[in-house]
N, C-alpha and C. Protein backbone atom coordinates (compact mmCIF):
# COMPACT_ATOMS: atom_id res chain seq x y z
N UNK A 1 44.17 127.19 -24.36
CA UNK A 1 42.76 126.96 -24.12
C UNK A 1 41.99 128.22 -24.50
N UNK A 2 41.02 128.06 -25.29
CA UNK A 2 40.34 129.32 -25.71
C UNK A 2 38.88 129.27 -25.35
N UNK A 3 38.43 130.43 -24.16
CA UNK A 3 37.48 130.72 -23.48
C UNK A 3 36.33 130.62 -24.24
N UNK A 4 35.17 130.29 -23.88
CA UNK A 4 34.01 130.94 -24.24
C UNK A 4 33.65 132.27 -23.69
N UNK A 5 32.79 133.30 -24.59
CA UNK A 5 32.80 134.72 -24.13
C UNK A 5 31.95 134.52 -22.65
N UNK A 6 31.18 133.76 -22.33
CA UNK A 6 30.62 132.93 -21.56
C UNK A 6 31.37 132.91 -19.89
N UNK A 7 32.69 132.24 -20.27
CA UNK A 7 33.96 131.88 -19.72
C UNK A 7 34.51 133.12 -18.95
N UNK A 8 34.68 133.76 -20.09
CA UNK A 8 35.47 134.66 -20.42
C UNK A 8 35.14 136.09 -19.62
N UNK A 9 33.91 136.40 -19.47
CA UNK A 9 32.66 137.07 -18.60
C UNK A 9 32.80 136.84 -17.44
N UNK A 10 32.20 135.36 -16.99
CA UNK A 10 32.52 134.99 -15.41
C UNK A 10 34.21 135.29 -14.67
N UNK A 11 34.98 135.14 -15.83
CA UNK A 11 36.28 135.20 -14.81
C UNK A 11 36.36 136.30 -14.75
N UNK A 12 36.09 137.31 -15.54
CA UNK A 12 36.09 139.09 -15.52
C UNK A 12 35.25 139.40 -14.19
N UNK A 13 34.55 138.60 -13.88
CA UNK A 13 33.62 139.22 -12.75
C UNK A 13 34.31 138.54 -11.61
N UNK A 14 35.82 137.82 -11.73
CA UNK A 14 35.57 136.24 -10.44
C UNK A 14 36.34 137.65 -8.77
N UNK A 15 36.76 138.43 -9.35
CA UNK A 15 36.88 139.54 -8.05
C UNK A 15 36.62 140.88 -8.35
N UNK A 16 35.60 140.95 -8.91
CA UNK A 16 34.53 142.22 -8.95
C UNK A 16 34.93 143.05 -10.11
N UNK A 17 35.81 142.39 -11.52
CA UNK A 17 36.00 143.09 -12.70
C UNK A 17 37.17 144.22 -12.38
N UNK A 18 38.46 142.95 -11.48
CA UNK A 18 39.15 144.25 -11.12
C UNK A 18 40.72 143.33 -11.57
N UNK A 19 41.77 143.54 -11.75
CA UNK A 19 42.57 142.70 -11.88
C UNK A 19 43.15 141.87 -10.28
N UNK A 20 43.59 140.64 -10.71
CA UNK A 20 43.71 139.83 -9.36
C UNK A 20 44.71 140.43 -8.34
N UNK A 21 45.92 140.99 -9.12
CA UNK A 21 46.83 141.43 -8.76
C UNK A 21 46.77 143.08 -7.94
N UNK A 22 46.82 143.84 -9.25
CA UNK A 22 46.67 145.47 -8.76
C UNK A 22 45.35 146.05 -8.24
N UNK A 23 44.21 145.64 -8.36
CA UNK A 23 43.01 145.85 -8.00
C UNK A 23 42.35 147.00 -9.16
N UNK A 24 43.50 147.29 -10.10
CA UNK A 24 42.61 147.98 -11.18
C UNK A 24 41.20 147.78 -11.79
N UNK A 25 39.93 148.52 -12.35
CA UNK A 25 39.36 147.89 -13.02
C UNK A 25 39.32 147.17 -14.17
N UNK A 26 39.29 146.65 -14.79
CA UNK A 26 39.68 146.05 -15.73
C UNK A 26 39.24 146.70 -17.18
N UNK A 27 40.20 146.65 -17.82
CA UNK A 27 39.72 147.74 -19.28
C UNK A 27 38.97 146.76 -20.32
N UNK A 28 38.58 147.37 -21.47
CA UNK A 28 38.76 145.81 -22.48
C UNK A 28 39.17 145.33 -22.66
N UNK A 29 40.52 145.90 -22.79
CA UNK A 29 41.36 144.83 -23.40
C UNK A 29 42.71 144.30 -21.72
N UNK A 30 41.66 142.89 -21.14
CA UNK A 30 42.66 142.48 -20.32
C UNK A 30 43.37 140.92 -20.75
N UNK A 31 43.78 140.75 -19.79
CA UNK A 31 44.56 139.04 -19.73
C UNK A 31 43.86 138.14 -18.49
N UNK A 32 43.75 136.84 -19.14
CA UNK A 32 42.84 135.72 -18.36
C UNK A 32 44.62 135.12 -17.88
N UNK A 33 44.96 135.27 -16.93
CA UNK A 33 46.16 135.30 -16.68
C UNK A 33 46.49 133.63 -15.58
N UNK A 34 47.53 132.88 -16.66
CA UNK A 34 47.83 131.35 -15.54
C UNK A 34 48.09 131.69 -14.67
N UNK A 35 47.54 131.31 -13.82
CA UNK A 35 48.68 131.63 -12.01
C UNK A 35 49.42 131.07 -11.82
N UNK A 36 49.14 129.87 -12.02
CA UNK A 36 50.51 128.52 -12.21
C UNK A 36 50.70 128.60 -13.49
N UNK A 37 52.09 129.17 -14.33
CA UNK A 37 52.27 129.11 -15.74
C UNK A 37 52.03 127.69 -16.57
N UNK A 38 51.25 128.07 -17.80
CA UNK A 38 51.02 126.78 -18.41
C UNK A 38 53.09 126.73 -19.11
N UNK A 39 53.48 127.76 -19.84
CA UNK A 39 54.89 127.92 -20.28
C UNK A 39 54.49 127.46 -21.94
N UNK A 40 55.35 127.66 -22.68
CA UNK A 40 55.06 127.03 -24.28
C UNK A 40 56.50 127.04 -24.85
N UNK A 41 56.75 126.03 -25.57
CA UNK A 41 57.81 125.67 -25.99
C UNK A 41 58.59 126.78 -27.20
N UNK A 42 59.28 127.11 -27.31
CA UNK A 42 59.54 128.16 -28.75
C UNK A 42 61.27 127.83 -29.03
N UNK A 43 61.57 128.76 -29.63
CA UNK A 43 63.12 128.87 -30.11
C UNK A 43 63.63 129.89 -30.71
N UNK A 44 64.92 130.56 -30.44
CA UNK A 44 65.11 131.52 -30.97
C UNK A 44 65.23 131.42 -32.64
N UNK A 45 64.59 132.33 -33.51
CA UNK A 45 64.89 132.58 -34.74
C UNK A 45 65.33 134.03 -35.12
N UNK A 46 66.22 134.19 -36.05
CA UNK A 46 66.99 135.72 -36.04
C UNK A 46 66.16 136.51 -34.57
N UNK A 47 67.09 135.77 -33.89
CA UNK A 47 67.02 136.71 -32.85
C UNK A 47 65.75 137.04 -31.90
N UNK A 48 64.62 136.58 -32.37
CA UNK A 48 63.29 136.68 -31.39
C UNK A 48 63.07 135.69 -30.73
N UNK A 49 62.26 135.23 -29.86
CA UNK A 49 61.68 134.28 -29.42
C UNK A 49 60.34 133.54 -30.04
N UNK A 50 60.37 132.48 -30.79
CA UNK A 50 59.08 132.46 -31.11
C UNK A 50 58.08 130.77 -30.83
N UNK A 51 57.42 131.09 -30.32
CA UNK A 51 56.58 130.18 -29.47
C UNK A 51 56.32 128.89 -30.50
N UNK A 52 56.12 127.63 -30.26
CA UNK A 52 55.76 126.85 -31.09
C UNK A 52 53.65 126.28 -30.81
N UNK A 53 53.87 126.86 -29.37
CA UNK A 53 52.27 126.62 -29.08
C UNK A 53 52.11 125.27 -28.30
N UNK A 54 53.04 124.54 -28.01
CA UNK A 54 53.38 123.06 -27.49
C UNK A 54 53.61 123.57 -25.93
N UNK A 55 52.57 122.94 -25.06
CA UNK A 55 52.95 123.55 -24.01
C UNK A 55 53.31 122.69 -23.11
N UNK A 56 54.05 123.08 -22.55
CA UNK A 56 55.10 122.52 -21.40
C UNK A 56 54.53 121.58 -19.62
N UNK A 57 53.06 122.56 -19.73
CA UNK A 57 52.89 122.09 -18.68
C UNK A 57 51.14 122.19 -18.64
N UNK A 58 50.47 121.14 -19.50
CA UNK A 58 49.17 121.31 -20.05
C UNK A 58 48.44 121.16 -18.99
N UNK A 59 48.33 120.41 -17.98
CA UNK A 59 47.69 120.22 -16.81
C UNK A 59 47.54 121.96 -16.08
N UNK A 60 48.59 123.05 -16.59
CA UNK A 60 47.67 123.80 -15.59
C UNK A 60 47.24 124.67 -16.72
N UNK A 61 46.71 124.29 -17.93
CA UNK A 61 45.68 124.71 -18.94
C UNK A 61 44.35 124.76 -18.42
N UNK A 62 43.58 125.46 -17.39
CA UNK A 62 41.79 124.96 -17.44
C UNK A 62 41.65 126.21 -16.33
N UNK A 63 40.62 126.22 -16.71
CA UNK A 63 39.78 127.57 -16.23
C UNK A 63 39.99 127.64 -14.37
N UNK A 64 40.08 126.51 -13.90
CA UNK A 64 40.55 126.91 -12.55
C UNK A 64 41.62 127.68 -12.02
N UNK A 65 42.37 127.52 -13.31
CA UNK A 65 43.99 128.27 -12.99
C UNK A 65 44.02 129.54 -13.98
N UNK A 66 43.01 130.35 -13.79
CA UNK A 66 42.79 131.63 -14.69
C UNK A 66 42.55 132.15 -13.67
N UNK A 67 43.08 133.81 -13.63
CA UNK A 67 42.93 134.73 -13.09
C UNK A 67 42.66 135.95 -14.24
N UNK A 68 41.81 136.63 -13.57
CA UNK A 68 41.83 137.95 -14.79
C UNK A 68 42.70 139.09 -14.07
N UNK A 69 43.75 139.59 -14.96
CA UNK A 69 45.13 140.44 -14.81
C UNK A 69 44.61 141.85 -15.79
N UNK A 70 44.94 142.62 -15.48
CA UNK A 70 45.20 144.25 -16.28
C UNK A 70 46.85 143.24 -16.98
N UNK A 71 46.83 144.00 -18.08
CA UNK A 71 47.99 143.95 -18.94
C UNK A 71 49.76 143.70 -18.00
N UNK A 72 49.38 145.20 -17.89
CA UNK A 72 50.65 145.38 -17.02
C UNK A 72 50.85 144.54 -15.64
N UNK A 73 50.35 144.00 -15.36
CA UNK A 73 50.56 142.74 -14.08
C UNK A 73 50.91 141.84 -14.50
N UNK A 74 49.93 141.07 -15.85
CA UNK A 74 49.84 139.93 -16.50
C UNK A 74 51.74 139.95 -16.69
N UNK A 75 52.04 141.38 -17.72
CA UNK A 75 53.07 140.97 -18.34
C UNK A 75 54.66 141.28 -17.37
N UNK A 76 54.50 141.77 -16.11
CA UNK A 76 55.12 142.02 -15.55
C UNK A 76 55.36 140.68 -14.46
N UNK A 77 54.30 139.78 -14.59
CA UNK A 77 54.13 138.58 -13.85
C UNK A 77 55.11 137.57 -14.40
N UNK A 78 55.01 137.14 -15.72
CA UNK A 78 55.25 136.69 -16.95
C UNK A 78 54.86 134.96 -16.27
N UNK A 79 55.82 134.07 -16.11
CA UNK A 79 55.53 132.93 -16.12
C UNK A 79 55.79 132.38 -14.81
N UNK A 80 55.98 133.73 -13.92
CA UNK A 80 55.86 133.07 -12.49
C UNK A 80 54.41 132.80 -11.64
N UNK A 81 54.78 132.80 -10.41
CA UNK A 81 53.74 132.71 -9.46
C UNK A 81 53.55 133.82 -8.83
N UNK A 82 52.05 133.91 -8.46
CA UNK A 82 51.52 134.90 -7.55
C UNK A 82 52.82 135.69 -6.30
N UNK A 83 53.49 134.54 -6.08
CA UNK A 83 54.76 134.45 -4.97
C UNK A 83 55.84 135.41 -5.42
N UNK A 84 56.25 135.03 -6.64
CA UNK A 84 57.31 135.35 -7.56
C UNK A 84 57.21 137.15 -7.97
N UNK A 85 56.29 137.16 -7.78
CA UNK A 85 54.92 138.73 -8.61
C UNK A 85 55.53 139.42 -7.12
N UNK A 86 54.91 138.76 -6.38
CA UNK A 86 55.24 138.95 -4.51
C UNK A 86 56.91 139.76 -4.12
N UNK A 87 57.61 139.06 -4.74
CA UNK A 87 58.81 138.94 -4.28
C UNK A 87 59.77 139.67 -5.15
N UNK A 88 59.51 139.48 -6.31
CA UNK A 88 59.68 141.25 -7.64
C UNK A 88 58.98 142.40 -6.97
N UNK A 89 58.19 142.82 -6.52
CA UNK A 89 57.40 144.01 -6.05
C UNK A 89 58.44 144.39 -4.68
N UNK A 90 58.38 143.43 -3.65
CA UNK A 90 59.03 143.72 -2.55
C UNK A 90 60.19 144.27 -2.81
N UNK A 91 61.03 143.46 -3.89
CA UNK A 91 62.50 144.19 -4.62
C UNK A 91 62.68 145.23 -4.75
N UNK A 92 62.14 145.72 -5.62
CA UNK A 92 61.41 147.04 -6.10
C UNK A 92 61.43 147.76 -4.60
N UNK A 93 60.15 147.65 -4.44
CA UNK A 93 60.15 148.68 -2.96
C UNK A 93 61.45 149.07 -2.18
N UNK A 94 61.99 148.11 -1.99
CA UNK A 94 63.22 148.08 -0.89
C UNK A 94 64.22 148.40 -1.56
N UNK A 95 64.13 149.04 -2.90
CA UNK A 95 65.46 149.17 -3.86
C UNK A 95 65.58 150.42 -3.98
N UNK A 96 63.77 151.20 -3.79
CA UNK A 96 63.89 152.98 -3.58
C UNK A 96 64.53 153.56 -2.13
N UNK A 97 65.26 152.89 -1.54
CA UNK A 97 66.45 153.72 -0.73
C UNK A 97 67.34 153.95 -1.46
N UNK A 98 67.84 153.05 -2.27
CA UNK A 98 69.25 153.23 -3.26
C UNK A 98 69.17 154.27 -4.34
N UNK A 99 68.10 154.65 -4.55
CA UNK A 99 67.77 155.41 -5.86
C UNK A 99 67.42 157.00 -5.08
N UNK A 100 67.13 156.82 -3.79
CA UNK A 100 66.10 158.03 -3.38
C UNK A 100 67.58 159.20 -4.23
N UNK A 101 69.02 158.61 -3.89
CA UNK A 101 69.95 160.10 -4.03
C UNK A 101 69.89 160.70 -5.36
N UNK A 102 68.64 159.95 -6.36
CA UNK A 102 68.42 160.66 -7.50
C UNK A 102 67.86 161.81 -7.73
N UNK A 103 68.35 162.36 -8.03
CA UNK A 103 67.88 164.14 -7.85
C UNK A 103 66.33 164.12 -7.76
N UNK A 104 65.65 163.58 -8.87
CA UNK A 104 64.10 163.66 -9.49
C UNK A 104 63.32 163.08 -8.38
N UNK A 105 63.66 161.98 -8.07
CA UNK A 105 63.39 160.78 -6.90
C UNK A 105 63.73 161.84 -5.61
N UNK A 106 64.21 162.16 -4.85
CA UNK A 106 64.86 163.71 -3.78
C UNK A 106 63.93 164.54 -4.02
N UNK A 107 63.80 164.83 -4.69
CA UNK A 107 62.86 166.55 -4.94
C UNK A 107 61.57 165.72 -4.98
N UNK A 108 60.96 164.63 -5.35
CA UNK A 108 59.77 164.16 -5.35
C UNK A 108 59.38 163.84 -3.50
N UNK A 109 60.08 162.78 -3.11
CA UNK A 109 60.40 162.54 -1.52
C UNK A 109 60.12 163.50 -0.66
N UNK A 110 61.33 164.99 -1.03
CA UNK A 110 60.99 166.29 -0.24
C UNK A 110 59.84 166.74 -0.04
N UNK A 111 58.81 166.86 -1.49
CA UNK A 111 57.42 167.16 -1.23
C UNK A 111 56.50 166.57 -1.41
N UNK A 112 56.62 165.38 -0.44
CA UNK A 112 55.55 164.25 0.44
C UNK A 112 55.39 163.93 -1.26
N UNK A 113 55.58 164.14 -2.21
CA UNK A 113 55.05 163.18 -3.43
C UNK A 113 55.45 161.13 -3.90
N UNK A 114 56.13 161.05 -3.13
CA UNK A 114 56.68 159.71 -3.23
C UNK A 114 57.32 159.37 -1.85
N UNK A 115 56.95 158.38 -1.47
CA UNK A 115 56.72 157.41 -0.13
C UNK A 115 57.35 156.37 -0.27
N UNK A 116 58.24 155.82 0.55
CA UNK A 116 58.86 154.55 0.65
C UNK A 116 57.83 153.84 1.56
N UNK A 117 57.49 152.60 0.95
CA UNK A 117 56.38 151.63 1.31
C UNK A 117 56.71 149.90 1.14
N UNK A 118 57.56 149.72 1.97
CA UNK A 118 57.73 148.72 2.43
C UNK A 118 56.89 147.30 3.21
N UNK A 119 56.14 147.44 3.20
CA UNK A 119 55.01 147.09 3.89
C UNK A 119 54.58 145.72 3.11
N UNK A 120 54.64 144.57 3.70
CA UNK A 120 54.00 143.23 3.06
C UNK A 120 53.71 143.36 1.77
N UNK A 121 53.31 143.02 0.51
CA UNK A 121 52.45 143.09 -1.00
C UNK A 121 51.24 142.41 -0.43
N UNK A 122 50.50 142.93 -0.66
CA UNK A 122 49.16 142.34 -0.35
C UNK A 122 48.21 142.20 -1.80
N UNK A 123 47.99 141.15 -2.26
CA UNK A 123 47.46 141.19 -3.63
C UNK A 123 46.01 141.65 -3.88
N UNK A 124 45.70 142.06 -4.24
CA UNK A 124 43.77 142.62 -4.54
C UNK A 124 43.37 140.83 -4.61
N UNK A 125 43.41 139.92 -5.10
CA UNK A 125 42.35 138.94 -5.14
C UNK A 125 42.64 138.59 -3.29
N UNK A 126 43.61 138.38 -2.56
CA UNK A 126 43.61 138.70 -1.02
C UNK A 126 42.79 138.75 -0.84
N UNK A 127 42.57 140.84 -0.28
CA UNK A 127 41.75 141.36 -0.09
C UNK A 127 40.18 141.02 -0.22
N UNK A 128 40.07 140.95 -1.55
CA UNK A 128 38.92 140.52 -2.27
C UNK A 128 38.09 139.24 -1.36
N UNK A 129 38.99 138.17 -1.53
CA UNK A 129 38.40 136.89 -0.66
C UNK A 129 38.61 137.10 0.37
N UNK A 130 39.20 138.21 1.14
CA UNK A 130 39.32 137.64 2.58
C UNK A 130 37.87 138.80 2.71
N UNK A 131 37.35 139.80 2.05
CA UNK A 131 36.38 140.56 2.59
C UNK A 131 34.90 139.85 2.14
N UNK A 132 35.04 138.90 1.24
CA UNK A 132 34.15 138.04 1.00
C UNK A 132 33.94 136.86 1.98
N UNK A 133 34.65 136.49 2.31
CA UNK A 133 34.87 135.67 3.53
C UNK A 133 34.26 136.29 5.17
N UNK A 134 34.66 137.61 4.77
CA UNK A 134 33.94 138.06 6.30
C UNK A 134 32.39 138.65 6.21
N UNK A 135 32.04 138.76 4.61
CA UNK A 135 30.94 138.88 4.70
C UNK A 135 30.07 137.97 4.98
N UNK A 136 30.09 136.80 4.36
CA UNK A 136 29.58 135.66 4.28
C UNK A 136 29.48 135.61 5.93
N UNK A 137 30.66 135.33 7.27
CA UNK A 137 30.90 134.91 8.55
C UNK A 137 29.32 136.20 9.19
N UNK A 138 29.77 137.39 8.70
CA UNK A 138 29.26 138.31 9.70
C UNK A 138 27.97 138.68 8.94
């Protein structure tokens, strides 16, 4: 589905021109990112992956199921869910005990520079609506 700049504008603004995920601002060059993956059909050729453009799951093609993503979320998301994004991050977190005995990772730890943060993922579009939500109440 290809936005109008129109489109394309409003969803940049739909949680204050920040990505849904990391709460970055958003650069020029971002991603209008599926939340529910649309997916696209492809096949390997020498060795790459290459898309045929036939998509798998056209119903969640439409501007309701756009989020605007910074790059690095978008592509670190890839074709999961908000949940999935959720549950890779938590991994991660809970995986820097195993790593802390890395020298670089140790000497960072020692001087308060890196924090083990375990703590729920809480996504910026969250945040976003739930402080919009209390503005609106209060």
């Amino acid at each position: 589905m290809k936005l109008t700049k129109a489109q394309r504008a409003a969803l940049r603004e739909k949680f204050g021109g920040r990505c849904a995920y990391c709460g970055c601002e958003l650069s020029e060059k971002w991603h209008a990112d599926h939340v529910e993956a649309v997916e696209r059909e492809g096949r390997f050729v020498r060795g790459k992956w290459v898309k045929s453009g036939n998509l798998l799951r056209p119903e969640n093609d439409n501007v309701d199921n756009l989020f605007p993503a910074c790059v690095k979320c978008n592509i670190l998301k890839g074709p999961g869910t908000p949940e999935t994004l959720r549950s890779a991050l938590t991994y991660m977190a809970h995986s820097i005990p195993r790593i802390k005995t890395y020298s670089h990772v140790h000497h960072l730890m020692r001087f308060g520079k890196l924090e083990i943060d375990t703590t729920p993922v809480v996504f910026w579009f969250e945040r976003y609506c739930a402080s919009a939500d209390g503005a609106e109440r209060g």
